[in-house]
N, C-alpha and C. Protein backbone atom coordinates (compact mmCIF):
# COMPACT_ATOMS: atom_id res chain seq x y z
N UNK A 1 -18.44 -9.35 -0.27
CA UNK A 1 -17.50 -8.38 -0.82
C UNK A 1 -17.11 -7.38 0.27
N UNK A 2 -15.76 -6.81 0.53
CA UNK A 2 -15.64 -6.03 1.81
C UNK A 2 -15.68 -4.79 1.09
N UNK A 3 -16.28 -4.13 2.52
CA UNK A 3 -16.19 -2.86 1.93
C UNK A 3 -15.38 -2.14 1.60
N UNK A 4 -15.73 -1.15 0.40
CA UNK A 4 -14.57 -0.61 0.14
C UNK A 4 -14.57 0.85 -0.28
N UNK A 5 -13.74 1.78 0.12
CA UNK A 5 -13.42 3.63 0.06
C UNK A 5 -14.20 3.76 -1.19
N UNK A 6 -14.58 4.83 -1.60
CA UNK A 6 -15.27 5.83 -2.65
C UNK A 6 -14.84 6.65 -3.19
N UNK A 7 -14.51 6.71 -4.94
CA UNK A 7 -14.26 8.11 -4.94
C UNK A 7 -15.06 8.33 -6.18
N UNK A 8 -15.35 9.66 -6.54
CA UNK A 8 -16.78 9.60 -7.23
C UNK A 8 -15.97 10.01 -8.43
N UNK A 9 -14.72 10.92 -8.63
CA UNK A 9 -14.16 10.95 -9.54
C UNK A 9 -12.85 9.26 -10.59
N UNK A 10 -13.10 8.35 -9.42
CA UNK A 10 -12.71 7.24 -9.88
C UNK A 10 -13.08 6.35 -8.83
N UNK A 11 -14.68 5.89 -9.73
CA UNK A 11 -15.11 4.64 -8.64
C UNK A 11 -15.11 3.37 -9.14
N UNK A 12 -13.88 3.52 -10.01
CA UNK A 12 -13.30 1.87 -10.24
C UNK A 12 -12.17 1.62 -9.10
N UNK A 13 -11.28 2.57 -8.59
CA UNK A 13 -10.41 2.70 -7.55
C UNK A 13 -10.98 2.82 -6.24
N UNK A 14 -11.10 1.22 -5.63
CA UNK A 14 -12.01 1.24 -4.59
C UNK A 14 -11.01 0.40 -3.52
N UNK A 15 -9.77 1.37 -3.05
CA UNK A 15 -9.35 0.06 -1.70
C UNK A 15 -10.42 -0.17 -0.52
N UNK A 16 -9.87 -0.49 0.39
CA UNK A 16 -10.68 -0.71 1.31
C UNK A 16 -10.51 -0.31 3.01
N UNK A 17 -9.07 0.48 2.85
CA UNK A 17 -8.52 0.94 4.23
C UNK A 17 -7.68 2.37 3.89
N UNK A 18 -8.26 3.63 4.53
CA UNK A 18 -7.21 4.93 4.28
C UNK A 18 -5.58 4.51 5.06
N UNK A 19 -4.92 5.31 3.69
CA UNK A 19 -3.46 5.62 4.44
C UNK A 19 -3.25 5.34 5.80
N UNK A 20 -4.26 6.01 6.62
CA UNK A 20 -3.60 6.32 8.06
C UNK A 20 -4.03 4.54 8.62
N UNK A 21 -4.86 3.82 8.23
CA UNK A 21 -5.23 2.31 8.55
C UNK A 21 -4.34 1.80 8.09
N UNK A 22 -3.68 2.01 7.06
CA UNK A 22 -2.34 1.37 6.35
C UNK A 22 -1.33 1.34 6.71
N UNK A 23 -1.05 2.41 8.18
CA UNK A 23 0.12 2.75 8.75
C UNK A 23 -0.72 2.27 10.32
N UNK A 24 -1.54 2.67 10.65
CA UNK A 24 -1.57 1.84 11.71
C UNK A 24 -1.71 0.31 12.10
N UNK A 25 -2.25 -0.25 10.75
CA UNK A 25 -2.29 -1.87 10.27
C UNK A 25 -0.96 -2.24 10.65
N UNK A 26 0.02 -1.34 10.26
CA UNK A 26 1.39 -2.05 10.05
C UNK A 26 1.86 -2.32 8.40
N UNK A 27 2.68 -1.58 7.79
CA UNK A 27 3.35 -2.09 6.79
C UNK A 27 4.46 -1.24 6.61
N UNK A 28 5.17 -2.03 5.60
CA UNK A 28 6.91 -1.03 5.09
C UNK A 28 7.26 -1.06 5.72
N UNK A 29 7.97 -2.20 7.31
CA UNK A 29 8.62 -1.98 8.37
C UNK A 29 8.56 -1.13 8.95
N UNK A 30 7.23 -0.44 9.09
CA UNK A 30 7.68 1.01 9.57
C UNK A 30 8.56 2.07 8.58
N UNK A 31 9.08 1.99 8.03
CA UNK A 31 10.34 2.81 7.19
C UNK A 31 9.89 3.67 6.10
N UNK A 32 8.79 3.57 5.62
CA UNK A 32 8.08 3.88 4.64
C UNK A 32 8.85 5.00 3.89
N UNK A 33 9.13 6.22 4.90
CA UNK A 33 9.14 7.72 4.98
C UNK A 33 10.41 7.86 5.79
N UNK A 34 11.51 6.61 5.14
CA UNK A 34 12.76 7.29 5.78
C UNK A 34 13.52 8.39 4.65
N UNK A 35 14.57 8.56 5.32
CA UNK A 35 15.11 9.02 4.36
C UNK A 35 16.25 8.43 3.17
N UNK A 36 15.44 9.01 2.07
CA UNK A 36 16.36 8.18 0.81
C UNK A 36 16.93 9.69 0.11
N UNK A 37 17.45 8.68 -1.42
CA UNK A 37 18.36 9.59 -2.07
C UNK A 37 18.04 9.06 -3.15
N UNK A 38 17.21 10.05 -4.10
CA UNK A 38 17.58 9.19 -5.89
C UNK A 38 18.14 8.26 -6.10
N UNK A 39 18.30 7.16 -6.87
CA UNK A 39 19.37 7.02 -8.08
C UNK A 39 19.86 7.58 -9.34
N UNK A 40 18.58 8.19 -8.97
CA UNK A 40 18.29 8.75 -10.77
C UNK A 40 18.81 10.09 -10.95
N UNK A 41 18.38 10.71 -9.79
CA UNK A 41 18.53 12.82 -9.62
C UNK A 41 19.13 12.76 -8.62
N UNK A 42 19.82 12.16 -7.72
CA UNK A 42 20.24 12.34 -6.42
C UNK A 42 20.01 13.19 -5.46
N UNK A 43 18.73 13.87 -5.85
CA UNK A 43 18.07 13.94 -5.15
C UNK A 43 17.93 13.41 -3.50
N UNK A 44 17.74 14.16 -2.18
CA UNK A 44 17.58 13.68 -1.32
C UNK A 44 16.48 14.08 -0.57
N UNK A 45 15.55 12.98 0.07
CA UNK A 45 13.91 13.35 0.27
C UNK A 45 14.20 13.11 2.01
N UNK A 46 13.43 13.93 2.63
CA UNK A 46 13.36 13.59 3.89
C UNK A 46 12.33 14.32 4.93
N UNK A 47 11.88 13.64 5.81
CA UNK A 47 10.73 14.42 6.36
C UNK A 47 9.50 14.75 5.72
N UNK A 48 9.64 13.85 4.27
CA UNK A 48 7.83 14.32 3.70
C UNK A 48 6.72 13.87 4.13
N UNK A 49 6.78 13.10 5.53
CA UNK A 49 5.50 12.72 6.12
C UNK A 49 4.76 13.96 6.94
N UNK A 50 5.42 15.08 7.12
CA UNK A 50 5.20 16.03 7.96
C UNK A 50 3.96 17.00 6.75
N UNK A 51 3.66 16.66 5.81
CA UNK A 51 2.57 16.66 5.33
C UNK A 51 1.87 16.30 5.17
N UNK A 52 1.91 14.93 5.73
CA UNK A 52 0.14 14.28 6.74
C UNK A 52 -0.03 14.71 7.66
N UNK A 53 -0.97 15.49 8.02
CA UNK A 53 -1.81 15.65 9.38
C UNK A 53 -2.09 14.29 10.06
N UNK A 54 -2.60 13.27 9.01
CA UNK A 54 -2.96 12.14 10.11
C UNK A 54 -2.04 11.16 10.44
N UNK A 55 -0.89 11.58 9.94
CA UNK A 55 0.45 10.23 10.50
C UNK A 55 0.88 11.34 12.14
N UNK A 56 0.37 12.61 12.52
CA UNK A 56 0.74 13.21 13.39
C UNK A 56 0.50 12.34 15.36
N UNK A 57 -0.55 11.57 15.22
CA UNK A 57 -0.62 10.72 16.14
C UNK A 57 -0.36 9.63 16.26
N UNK A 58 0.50 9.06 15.41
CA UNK A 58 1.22 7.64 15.02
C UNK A 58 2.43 7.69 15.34
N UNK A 59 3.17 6.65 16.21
CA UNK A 59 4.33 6.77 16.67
C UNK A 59 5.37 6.55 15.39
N UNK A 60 6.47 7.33 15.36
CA UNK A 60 7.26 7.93 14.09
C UNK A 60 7.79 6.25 13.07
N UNK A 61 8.27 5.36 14.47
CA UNK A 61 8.27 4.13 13.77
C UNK A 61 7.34 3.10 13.16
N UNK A 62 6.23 3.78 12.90
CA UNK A 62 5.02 3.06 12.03
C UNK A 62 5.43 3.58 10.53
N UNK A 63 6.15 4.54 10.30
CA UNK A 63 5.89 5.23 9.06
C UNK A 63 7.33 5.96 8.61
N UNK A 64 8.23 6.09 9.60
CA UNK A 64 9.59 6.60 9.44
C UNK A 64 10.62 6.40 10.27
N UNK A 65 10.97 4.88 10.37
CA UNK A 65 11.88 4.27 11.02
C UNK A 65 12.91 4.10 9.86
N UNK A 66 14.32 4.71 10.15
CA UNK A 66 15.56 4.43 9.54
C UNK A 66 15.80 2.91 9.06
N UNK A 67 15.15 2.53 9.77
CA UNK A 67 15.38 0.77 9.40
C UNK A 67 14.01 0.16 9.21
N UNK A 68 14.35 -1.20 8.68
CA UNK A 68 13.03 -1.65 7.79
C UNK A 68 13.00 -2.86 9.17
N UNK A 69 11.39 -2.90 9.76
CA UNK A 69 11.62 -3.54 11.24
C UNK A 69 9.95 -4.74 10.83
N UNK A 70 10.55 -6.03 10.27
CA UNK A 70 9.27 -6.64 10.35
C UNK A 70 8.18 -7.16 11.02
N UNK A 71 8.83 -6.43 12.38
CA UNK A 71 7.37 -6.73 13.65
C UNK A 71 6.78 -5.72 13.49
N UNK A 72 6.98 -4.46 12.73
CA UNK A 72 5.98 -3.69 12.28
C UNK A 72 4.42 -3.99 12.07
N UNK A 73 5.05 -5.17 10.50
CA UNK A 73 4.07 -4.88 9.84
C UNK A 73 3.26 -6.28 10.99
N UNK A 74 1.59 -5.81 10.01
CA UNK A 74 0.37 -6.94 10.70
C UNK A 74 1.24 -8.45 10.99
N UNK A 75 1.18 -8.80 9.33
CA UNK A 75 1.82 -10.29 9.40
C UNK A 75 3.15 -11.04 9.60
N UNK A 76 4.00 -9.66 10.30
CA UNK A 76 5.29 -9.77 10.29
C UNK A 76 5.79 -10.68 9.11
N UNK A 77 5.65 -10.04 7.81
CA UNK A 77 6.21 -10.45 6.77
C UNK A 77 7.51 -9.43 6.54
N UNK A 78 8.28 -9.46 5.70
CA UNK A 78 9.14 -8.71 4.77
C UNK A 78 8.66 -8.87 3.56
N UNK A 79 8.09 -8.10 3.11
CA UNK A 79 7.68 -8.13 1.33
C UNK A 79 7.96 -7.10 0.34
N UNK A 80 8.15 -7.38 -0.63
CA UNK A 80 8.54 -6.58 -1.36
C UNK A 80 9.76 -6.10 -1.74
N UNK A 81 10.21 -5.03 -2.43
CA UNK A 81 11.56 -4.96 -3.25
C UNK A 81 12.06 -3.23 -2.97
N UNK A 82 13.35 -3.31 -3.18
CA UNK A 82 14.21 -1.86 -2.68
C UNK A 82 13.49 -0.52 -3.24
N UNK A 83 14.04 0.22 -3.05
CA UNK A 83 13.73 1.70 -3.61
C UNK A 83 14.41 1.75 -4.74
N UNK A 84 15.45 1.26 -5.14
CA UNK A 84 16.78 1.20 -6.72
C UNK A 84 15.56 0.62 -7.06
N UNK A 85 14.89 -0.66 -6.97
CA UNK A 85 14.54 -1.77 -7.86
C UNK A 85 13.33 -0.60 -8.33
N UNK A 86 12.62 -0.11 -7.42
CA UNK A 86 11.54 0.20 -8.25
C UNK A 86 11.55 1.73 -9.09
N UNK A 87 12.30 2.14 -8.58
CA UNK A 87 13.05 3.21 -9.51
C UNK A 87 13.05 2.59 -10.69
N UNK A 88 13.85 1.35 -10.84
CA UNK A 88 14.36 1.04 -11.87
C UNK A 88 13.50 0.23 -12.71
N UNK A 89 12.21 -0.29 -12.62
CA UNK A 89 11.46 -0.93 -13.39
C UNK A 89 10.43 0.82 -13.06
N UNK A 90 10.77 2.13 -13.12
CA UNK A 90 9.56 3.26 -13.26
C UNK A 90 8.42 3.21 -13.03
N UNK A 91 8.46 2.31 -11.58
CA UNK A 91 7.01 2.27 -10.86
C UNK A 91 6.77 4.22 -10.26
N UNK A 92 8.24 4.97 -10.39
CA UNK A 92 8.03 5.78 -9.25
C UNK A 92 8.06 6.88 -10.80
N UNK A 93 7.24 8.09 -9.95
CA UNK A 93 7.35 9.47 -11.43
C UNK A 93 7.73 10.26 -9.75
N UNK A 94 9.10 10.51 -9.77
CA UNK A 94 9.98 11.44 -9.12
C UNK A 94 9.31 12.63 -8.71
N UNK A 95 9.00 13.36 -10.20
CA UNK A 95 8.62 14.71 -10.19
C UNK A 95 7.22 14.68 -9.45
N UNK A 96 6.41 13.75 -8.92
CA UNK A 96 5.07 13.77 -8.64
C UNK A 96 5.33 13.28 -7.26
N UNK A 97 5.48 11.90 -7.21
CA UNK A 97 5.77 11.65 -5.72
C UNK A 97 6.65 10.78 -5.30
N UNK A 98 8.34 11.17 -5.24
CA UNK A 98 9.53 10.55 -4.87
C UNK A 98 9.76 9.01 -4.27
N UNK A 99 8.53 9.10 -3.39
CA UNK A 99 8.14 8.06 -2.79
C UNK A 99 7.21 6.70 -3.12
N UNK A 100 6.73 7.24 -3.94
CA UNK A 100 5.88 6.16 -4.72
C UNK A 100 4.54 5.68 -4.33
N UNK A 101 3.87 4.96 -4.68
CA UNK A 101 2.70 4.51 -4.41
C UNK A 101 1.76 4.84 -3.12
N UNK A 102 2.29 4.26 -2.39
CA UNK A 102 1.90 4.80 -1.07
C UNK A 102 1.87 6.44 -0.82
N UNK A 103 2.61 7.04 -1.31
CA UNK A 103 2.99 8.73 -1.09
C UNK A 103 2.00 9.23 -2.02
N UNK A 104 1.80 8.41 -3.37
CA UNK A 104 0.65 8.91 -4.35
C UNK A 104 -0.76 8.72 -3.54
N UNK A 105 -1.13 7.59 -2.90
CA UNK A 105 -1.68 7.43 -2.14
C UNK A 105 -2.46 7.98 -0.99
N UNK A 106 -1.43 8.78 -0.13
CA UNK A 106 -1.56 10.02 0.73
C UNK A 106 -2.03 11.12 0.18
N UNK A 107 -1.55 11.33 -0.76
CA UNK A 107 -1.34 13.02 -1.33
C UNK A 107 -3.56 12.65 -2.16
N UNK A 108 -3.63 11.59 -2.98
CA UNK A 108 -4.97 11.17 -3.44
C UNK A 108 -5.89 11.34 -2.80
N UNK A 109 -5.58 10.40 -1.54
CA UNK A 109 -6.46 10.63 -0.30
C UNK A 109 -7.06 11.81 0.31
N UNK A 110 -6.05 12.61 0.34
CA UNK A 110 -6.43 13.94 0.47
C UNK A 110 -7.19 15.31 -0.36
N UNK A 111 -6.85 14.35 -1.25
CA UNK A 111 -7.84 15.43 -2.38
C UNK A 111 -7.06 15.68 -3.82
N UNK A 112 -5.94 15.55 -3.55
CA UNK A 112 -4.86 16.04 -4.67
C UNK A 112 -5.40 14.87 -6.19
N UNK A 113 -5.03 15.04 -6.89
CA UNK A 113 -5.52 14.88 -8.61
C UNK A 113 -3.78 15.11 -9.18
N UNK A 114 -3.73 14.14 -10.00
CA UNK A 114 -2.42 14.85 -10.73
C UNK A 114 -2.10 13.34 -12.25
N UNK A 115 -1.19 13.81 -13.06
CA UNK A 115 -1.00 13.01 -13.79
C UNK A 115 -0.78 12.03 -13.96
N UNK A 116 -0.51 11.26 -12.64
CA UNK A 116 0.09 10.29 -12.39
C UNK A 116 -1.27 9.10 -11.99
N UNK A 117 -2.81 9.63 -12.16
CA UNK A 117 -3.70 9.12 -11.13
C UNK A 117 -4.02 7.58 -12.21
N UNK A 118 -4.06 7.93 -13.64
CA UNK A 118 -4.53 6.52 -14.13
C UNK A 118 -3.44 5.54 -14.19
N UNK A 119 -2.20 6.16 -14.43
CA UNK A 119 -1.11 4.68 -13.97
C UNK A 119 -1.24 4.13 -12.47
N UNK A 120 -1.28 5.09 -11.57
CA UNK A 120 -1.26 3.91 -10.44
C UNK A 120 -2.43 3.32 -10.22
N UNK A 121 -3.50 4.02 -10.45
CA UNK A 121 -4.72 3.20 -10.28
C UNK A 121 -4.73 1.82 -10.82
N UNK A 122 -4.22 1.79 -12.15
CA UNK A 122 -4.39 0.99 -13.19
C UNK A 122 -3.21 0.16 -12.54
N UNK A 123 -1.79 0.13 -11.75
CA UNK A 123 -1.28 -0.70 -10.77
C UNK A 123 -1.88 -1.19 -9.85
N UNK A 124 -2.63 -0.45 -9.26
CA UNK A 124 -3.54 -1.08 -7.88
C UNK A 124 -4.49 -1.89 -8.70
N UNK A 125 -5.04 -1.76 -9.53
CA UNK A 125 -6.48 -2.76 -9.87
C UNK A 125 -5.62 -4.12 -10.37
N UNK A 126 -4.22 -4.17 -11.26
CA UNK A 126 -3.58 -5.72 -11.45
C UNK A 126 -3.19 -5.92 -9.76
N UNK A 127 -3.27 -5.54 -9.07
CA UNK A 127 -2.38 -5.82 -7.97
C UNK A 127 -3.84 -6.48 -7.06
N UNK A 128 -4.46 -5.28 -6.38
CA UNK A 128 -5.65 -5.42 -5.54
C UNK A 128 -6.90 -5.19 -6.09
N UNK A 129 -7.04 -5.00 -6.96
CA UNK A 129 -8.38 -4.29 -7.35
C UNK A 129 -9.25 -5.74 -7.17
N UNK A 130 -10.61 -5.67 -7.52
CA UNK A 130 -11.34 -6.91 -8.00
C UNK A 130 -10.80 -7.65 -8.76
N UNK A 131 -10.14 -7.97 -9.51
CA UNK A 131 -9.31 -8.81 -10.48
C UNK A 131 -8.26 -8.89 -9.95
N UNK A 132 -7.30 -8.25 -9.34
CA UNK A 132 -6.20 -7.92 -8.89
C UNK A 132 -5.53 -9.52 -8.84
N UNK A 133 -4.65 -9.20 -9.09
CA UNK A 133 -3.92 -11.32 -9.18
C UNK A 133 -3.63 -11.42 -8.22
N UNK A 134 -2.95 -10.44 -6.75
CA UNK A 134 -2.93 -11.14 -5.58
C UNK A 134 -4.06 -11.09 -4.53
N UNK A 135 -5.02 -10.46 -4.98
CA UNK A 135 -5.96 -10.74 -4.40
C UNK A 135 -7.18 -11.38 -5.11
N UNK A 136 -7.10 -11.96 -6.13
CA UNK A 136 -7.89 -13.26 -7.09
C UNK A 136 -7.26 -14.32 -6.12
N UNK A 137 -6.19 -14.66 -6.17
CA UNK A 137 -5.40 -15.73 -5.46
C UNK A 137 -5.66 -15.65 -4.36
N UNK A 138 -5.87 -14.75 -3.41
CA UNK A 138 -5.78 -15.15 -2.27
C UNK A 138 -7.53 -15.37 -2.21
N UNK A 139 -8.58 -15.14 -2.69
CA UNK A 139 -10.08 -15.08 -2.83
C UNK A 139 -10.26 -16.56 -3.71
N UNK A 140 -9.41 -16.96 -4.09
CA UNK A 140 -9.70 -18.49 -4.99
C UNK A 140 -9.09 -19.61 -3.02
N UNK A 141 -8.58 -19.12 -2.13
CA UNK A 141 -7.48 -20.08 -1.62
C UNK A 141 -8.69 -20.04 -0.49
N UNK A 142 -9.65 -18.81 0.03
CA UNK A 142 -10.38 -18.51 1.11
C UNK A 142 -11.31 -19.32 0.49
N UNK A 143 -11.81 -19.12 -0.85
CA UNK A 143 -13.33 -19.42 -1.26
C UNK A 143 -13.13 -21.27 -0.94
N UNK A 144 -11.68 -22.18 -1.78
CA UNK A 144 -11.20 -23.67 -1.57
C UNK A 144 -11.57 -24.10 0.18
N UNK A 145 -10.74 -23.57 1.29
CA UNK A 145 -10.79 -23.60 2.47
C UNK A 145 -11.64 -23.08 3.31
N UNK A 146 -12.97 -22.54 2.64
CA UNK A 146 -14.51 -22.31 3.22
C UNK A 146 -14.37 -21.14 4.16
N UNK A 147 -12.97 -20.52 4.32
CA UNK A 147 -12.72 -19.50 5.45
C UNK A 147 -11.91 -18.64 5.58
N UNK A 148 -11.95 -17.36 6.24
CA UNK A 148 -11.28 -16.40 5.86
C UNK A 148 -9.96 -16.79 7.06
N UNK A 149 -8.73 -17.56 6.99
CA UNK A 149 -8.25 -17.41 8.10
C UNK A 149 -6.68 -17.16 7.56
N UNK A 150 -6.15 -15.68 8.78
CA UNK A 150 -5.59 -14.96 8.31
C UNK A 150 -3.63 -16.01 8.51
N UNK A 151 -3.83 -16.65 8.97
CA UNK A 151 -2.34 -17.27 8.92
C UNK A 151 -2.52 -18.12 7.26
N UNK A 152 -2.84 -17.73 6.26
CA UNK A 152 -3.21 -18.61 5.24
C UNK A 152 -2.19 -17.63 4.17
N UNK A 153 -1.61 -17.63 3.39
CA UNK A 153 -0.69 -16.80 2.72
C UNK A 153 -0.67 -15.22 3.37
N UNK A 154 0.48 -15.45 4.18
CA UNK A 154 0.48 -14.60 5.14
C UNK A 154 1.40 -13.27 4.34
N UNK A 155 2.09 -13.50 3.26
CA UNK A 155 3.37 -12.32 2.83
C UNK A 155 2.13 -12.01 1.46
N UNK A 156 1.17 -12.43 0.88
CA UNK A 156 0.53 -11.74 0.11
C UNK A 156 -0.81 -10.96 0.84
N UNK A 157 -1.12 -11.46 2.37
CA UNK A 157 -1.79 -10.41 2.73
C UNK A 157 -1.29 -9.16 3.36
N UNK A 158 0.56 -9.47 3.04
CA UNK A 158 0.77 -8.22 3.97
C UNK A 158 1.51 -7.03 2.72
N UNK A 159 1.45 -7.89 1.46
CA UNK A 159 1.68 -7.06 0.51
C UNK A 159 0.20 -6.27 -0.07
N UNK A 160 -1.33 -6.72 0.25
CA UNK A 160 -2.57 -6.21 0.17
C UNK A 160 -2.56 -5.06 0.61
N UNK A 161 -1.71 -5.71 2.10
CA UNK A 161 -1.97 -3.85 3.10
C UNK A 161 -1.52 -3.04 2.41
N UNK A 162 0.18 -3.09 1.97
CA UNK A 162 0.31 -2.09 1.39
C UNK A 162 -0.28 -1.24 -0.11
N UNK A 163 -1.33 -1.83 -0.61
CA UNK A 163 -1.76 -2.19 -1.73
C UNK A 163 -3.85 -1.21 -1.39
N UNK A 164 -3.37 -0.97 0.12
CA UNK A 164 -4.54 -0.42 0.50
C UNK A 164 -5.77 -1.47 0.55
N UNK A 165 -5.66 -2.43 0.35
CA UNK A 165 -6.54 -3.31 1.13
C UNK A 165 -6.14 -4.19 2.08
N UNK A 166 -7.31 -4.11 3.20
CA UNK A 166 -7.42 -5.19 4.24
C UNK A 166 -8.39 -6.69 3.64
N UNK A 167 -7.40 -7.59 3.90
CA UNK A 167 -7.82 -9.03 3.29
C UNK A 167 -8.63 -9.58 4.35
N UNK A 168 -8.52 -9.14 5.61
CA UNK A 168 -9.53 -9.73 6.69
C UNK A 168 -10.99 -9.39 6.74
N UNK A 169 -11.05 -8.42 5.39
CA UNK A 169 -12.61 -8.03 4.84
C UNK A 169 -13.29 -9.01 4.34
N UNK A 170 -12.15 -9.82 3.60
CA UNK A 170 -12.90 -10.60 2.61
C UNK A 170 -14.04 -12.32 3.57
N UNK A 171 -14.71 -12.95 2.57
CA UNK A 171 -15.27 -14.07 2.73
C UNK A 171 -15.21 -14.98 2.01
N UNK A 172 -15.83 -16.01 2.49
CA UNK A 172 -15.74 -17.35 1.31
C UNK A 172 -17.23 -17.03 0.26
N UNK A 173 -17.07 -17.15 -0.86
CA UNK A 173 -17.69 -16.80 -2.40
C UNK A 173 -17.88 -18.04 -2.52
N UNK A 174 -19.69 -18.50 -2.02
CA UNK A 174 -19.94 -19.57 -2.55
C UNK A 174 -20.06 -20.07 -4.74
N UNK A 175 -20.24 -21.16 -4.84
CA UNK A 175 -20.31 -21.15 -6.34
C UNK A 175 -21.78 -21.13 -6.50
């Protein structure tokens, strides 16, 4: 089982790599923390990484490149779906963190608590958690092939990263 972060106020929410490993791993093309604009409030967000202290030694295109650049990420994948799309299926609560998951993420990491903590948790555990379906799948495909080897569904380990786990933790789960 790899290891995985602690939190004593929710130690069912156990990734396995902080924010700042998540941005230096490589994910979101780099772009993470560009600048967008509502759909919803038109709203326009920009520069909210300048409230991490620890994205301060990370070169700006790990985490806020205008463009989405897939040699960024680890597995040079492209994964995942627009900022409209997830607006629009209300993955994101605006009023909490514009940015979504990852930004809930940061702000968690750091200590912050807010209303928003059992929905995303409760996203990360279908997603990554121990049950998590893309990481059941990818732990059923390592455990089949006796080995952890990372060119093996390469766009669901690079959707993990963003998901706050590193899949190169994992092992083969004898029966």
């Amino acid at each position: 089982m790899p290891k995985s972060l602690y939190f004593h106020d929710y130690p069912d929410f156990q990734p396995n790599i902080t924010p700042l490993e998540m941005f230096q791993i490589g994910i979101m093309g780099g772009s993470y923390f560009r600048p967008i604009q509502s759909p919803v409030t038109k709203t326009k967000y920009n520069q909210r990484y300048k409230k991490y202290s620890f994205l301060k030694y990370l070169p700006k295109n790990n985490y806020a490149s205008e463009t989405y650049d897939k040699n960024v990420n680890k597995y040079k994948k492209k994964v995942g779906t627009s900022y409209h799309f997830w607006m629009s299926k209300k993955w994101i609560r605006e009023d909490i963190d514009p940015y979504g998951w990852i930004e809930w993420y940061c702000n968690f990491w750091q200590g912050r608590r807010s209303e928003d903590d059992i929905r995303q948790i409760g996203r990360w555990k279908r997603l990554a958690g121990e049950n998590g379906r893309f990481r059941k799948q990818l732990q059923n495909k390592i455990n089949k092939i006796g080995k952890n080897d990372d060119n093996v569904y390469k766009g669901m380990r690079q959707t993990l990263l963003h998901w706050g786990f590193d899949s190169t933790k994992m092992y083969p789960i004898k029966d």
